[in-house]
Protein backbone atom coordinates (compact mmCIF):
# COMPACT_ATOMS: atom_id res chain seq x y z
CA UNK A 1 30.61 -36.20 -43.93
CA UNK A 2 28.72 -34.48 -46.58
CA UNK A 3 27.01 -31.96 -44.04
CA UNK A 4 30.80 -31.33 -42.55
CA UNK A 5 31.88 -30.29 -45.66
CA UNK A 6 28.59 -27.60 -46.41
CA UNK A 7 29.54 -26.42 -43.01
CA UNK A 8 32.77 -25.60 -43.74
CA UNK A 9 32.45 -24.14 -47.11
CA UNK A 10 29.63 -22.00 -45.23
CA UNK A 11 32.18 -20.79 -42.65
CA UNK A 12 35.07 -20.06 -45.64
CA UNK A 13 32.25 -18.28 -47.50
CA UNK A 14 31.62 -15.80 -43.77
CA UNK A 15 35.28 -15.49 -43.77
CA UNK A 16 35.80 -14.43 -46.28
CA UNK A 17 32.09 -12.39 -46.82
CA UNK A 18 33.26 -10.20 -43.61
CA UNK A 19 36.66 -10.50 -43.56
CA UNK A 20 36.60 -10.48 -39.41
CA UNK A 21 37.48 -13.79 -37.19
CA UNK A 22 36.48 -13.43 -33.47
CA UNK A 23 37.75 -15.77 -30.73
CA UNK A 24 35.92 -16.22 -28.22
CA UNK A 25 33.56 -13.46 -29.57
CA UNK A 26 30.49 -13.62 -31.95
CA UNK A 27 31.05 -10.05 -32.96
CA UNK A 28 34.43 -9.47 -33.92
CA UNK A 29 35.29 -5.48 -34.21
CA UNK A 30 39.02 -6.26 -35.93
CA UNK A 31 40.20 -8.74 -39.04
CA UNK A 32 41.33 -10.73 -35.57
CA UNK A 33 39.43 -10.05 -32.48
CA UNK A 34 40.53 -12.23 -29.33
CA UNK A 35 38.54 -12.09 -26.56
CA UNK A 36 41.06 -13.17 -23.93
CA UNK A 37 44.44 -14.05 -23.22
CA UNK A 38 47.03 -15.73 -25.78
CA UNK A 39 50.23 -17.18 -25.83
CA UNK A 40 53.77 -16.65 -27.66
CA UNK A 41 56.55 -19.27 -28.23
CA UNK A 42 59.11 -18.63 -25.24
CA UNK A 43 62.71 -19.71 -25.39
CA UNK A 44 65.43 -19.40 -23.21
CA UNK A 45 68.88 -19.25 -24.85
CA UNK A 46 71.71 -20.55 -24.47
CA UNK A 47 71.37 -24.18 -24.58
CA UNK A 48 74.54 -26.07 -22.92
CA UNK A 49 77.05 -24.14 -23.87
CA UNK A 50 76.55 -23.10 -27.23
CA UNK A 51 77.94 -19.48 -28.28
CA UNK A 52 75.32 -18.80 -30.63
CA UNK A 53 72.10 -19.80 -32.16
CA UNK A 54 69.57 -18.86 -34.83
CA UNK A 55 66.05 -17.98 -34.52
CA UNK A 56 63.31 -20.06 -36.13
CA UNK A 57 60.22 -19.97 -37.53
CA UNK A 58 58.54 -21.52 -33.96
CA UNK A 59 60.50 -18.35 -31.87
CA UNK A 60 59.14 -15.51 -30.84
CA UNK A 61 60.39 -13.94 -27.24
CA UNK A 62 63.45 -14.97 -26.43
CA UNK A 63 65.29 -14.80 -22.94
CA UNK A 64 69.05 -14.83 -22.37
CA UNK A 65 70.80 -15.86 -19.07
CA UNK A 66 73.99 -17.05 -19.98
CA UNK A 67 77.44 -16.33 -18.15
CA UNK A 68 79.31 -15.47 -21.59
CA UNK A 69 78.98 -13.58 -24.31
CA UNK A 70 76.74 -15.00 -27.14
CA UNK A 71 75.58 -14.30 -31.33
CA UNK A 72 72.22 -14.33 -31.61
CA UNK A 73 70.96 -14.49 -35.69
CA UNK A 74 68.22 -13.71 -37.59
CA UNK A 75 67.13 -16.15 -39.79
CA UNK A 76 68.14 -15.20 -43.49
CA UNK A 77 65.41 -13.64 -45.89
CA UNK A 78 63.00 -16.60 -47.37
CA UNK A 79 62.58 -15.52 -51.37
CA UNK A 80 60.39 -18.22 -52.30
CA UNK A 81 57.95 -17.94 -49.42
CA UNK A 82 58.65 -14.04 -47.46
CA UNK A 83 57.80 -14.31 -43.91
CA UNK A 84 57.00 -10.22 -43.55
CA UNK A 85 56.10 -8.84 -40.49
CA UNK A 86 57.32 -11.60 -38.38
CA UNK A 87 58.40 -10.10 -35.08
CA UNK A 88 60.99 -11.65 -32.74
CA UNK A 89 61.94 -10.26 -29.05
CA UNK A 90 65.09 -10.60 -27.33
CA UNK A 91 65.69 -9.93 -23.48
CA UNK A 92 69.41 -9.62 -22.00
CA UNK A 93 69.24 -9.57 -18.14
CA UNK A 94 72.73 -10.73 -17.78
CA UNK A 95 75.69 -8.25 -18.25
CA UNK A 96 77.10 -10.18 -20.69
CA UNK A 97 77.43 -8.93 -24.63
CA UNK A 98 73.87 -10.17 -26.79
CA UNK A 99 74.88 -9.86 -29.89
CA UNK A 100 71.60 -10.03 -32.93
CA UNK A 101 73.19 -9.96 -36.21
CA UNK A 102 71.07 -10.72 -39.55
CA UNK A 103 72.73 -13.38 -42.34
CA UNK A 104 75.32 -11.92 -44.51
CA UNK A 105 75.07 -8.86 -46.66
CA UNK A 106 71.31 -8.25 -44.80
CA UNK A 107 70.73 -5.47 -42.50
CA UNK A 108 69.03 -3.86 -39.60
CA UNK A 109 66.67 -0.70 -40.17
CA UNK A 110 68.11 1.17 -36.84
CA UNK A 111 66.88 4.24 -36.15
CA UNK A 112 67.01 5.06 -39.86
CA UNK A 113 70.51 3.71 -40.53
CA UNK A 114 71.57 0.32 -41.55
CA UNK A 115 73.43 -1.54 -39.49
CA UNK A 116 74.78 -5.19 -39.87
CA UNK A 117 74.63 -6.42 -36.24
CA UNK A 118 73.16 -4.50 -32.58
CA UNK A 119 73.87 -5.51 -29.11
CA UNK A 120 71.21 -5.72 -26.45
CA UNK A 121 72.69 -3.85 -23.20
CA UNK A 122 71.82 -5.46 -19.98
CA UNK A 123 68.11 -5.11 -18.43
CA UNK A 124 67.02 -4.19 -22.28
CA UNK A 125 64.62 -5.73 -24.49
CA UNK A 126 65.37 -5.68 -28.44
CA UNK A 127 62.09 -6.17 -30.64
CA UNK A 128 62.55 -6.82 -34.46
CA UNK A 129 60.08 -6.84 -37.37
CA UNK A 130 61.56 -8.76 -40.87
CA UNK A 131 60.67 -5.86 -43.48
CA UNK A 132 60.01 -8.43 -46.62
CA UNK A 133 62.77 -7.71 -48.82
CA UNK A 134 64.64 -10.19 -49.47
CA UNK A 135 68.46 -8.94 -49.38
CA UNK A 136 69.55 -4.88 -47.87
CA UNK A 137 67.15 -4.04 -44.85
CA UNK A 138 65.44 -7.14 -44.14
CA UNK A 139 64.41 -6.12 -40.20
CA UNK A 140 63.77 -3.50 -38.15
CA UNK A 141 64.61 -2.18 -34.86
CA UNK A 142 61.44 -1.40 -33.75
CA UNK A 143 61.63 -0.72 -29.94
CA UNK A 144 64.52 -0.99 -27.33
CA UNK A 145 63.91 -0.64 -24.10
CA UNK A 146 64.72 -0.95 -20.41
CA UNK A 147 62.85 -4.75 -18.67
CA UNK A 148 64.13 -3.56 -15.40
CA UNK A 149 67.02 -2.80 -13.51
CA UNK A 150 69.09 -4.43 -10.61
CA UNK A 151 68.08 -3.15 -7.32
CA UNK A 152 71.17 -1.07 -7.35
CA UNK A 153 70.90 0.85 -10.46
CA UNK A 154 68.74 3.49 -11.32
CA UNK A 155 67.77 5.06 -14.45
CA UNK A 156 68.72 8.44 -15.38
CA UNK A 157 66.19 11.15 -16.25
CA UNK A 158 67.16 14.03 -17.96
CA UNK A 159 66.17 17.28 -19.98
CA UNK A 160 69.30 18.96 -21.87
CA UNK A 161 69.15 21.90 -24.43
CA UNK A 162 71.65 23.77 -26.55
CA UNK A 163 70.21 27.39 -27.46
CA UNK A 164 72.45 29.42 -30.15
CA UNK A 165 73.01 32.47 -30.87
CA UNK A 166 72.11 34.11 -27.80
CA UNK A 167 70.04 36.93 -27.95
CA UNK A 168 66.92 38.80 -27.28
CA UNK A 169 64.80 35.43 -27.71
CA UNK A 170 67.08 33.45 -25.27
CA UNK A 171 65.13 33.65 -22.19
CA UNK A 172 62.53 32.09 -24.11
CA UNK A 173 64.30 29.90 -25.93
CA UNK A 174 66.61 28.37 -23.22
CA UNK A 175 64.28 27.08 -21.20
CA UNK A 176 64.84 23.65 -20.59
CA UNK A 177 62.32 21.75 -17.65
CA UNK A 178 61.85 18.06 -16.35
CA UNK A 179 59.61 17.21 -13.96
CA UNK A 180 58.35 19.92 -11.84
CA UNK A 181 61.47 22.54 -12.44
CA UNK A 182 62.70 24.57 -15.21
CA UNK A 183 65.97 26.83 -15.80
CA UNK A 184 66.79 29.13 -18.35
CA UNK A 185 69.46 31.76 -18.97
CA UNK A 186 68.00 35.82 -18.75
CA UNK A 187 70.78 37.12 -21.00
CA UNK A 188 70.53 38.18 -24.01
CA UNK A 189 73.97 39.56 -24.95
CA UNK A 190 76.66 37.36 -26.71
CA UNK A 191 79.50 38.53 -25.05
CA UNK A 192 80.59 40.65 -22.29
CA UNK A 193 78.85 41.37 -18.45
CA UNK A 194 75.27 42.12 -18.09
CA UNK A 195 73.61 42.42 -15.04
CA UNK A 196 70.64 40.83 -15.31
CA UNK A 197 72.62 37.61 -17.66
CA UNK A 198 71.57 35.10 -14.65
CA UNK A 199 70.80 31.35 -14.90
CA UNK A 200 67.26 31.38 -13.21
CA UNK A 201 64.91 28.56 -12.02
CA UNK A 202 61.13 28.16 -11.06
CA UNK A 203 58.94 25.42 -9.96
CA UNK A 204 55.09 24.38 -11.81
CA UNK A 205 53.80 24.41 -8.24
CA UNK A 206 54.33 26.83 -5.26
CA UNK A 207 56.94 25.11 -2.89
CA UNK A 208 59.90 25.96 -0.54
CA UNK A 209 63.46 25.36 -2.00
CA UNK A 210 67.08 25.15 -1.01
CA UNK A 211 69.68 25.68 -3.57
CA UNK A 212 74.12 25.34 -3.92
CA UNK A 213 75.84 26.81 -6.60
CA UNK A 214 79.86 26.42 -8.21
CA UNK A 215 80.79 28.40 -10.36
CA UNK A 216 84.28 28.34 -13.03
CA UNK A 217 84.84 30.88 -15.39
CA UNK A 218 87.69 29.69 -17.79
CA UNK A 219 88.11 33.14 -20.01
CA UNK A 220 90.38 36.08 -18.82
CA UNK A 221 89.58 37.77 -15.72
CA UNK A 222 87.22 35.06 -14.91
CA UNK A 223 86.45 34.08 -11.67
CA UNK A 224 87.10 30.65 -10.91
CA UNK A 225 85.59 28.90 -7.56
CA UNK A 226 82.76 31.51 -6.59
CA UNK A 227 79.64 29.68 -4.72
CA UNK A 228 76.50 30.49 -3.14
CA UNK A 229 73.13 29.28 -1.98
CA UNK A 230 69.94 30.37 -1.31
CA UNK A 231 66.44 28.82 0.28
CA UNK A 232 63.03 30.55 0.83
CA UNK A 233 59.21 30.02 -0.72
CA UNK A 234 58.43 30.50 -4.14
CA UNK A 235 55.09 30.81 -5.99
CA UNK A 236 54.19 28.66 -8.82
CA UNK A 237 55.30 29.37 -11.87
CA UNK A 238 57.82 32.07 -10.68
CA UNK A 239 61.57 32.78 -11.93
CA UNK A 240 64.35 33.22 -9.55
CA UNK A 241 67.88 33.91 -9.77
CA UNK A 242 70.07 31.47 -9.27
CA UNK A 243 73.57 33.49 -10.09
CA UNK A 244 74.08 36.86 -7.11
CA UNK A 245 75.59 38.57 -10.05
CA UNK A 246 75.27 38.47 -14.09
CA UNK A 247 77.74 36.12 -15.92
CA UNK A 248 79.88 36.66 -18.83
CA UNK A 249 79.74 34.34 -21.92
CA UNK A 250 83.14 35.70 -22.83
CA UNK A 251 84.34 34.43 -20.01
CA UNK A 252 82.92 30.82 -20.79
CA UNK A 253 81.33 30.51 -17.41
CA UNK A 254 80.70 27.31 -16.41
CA UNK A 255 78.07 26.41 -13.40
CA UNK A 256 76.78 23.65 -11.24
CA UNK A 257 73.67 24.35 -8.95
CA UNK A 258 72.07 21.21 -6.70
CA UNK A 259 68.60 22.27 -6.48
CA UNK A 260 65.88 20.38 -3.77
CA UNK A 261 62.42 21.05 -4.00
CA UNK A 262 61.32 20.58 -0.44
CA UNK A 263 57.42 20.48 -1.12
CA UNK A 264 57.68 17.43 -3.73
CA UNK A 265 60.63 16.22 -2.25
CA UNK A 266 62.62 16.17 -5.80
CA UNK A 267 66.55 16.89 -6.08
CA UNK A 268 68.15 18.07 -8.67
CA UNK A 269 71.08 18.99 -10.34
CA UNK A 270 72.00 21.27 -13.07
CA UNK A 271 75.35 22.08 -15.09
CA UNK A 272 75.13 24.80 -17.76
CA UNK A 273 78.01 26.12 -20.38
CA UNK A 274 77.84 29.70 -21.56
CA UNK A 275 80.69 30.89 -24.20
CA UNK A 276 80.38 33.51 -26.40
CA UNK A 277 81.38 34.00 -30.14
CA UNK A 278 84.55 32.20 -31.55
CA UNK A 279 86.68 32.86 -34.53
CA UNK A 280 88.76 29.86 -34.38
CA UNK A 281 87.23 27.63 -34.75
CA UNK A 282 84.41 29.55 -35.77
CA UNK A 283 81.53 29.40 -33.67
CA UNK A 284 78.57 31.31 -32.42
CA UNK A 285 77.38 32.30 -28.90
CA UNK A 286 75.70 29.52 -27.09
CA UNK A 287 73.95 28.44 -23.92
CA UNK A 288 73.75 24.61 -22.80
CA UNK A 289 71.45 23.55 -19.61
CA UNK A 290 71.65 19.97 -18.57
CA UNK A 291 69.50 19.06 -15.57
CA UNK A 292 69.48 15.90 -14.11
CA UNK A 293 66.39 14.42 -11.65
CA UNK A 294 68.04 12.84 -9.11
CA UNK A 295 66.12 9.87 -6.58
């Protein structure tokens, strides 16, 4: 017994001397190195047919496949004995609501903003850290993201930019990409026709390309309905008009294109907004590209 208890107080005294516990390692490089897998408390909610629960100290990823909507809570800030950095995680593959709402008056740090309850959309997972205080922001949002989608859903990429005034740095400016295209707008007047004011496109890598275009112009003498289209080759890195003629911002021309890059088999599809100066309200020039990558 006696030589159990020197070997103990020898191991508190290495703890503590090096401040580093390995597992499964006899040279630990963190204050916890594990050397192997581990295992979290998993729970899946709800239980008969409760409408609501609260998380203990023993939770830690939670999983909800119930067929109605359910309250999920936080447990309430511990003043005597602060539990923080605890972490909880909450999955909601069902379509129903999943309510996580703290106790009381407390509040979630989301995105910078408190809030006093979030809902998990379906095929998300919420992760929460408790802060420490003990009343105001007690936890924190820290990630929300997609698990996984049903086989009939996708997820939506996008690139979208608003560029205002317009002017001689526009071209520049404008240029909004995602994946391997980009399109900008060449003007650089605020208002009126100018030949070379086109919405352009070009590809990171040298590819052949087939292109449809709509456009609506909503301002006087605009027109309304004109199309086009256009295929060919292209060279990397290479801008090409997508418009035959320039467009007008005072005519607050509106266009759609459908763009396919053959060579990397992408599609795509772009909508951009042009308008030019307003006085009422009052507004300046501006040029918004939103481009969707389509499967």
């Amino acid at each position: 017994m006696k030589n159990k208890i020197i070997q103990f107080a020898l191991l508190s005294i290495g703890l503590n001397t090096f401040a580093q516990v390995g597992i499964n390692t006899t040279s630990p490089a963190s204050t916890i190195d594990v050397n192997g897998s581990f295992a979290t408390p998993y729970r899946t909610l709800p239980v008969s047919s409760e409408s609501e629960s609260t998380l203990t100290d023993t939770d830690y990823y939670i999983n909800y496949t119930g067929s109605s909507d359910y309250t999920l809570h936080l447990p309430s800030a511990n003043t005597t004995l602060p539990f923080k950095g605890r972490e909880y995680v909450v999955r909601n593959p069902t379509d129903k609501i999943l309510t996580v709402i703290p106790v009381g008056s407390e509040k979630i740090d989301i995105a910078g903003s408190e809030s006093s309850s979030i809902s998990v959309p379906k095929g998300y997972v919420a992760s929460f850290k408790n802060t420490g205080n003990t009343s105001g922001t007690t936890w924190v949002l820290t990630s929300l993201s997609l698990s996984g989608l049903p086989e009939d859903q996708k997820i939506l990429k996008y690139a979208a930019k608003t560029t205002t005034p317009i002017n001689a740095s526009t071209p520049t400016e404008s240029e909004t990409c995602i994946g391997v295209l980009c399109i900008r707008f060449a003007g650089t007047s605020p208002s009126g026709y100018q030949s070379g004011g086109r919405f352009q496109v070009k590809f990171d890598t040298q590819t052949n390309y087939s292109f449809s275009r709509w456009l609506f112009g909503a301002g006087a003498n605009a027109t309304s309905g004109a199309g086009g289209y256009g295929r060919g080759n292209i060279a990397a890195n290479t801008w090409l008009d997508l418009d035959a003629d320039g467009l007008n911002p005072s005519n607050d021309d509106m266009t759609s294109y459908i763009i396919s890059a053959i060579s990397p088999q992408k599609m795509y599809r772009v909508n951009t907004i042009l308008s030019s100066d307003k006085s009422n309200p009052s507004t300046q020039s501006v040029v918004k590209i939103f481009i969707e990558e389509l499967e």
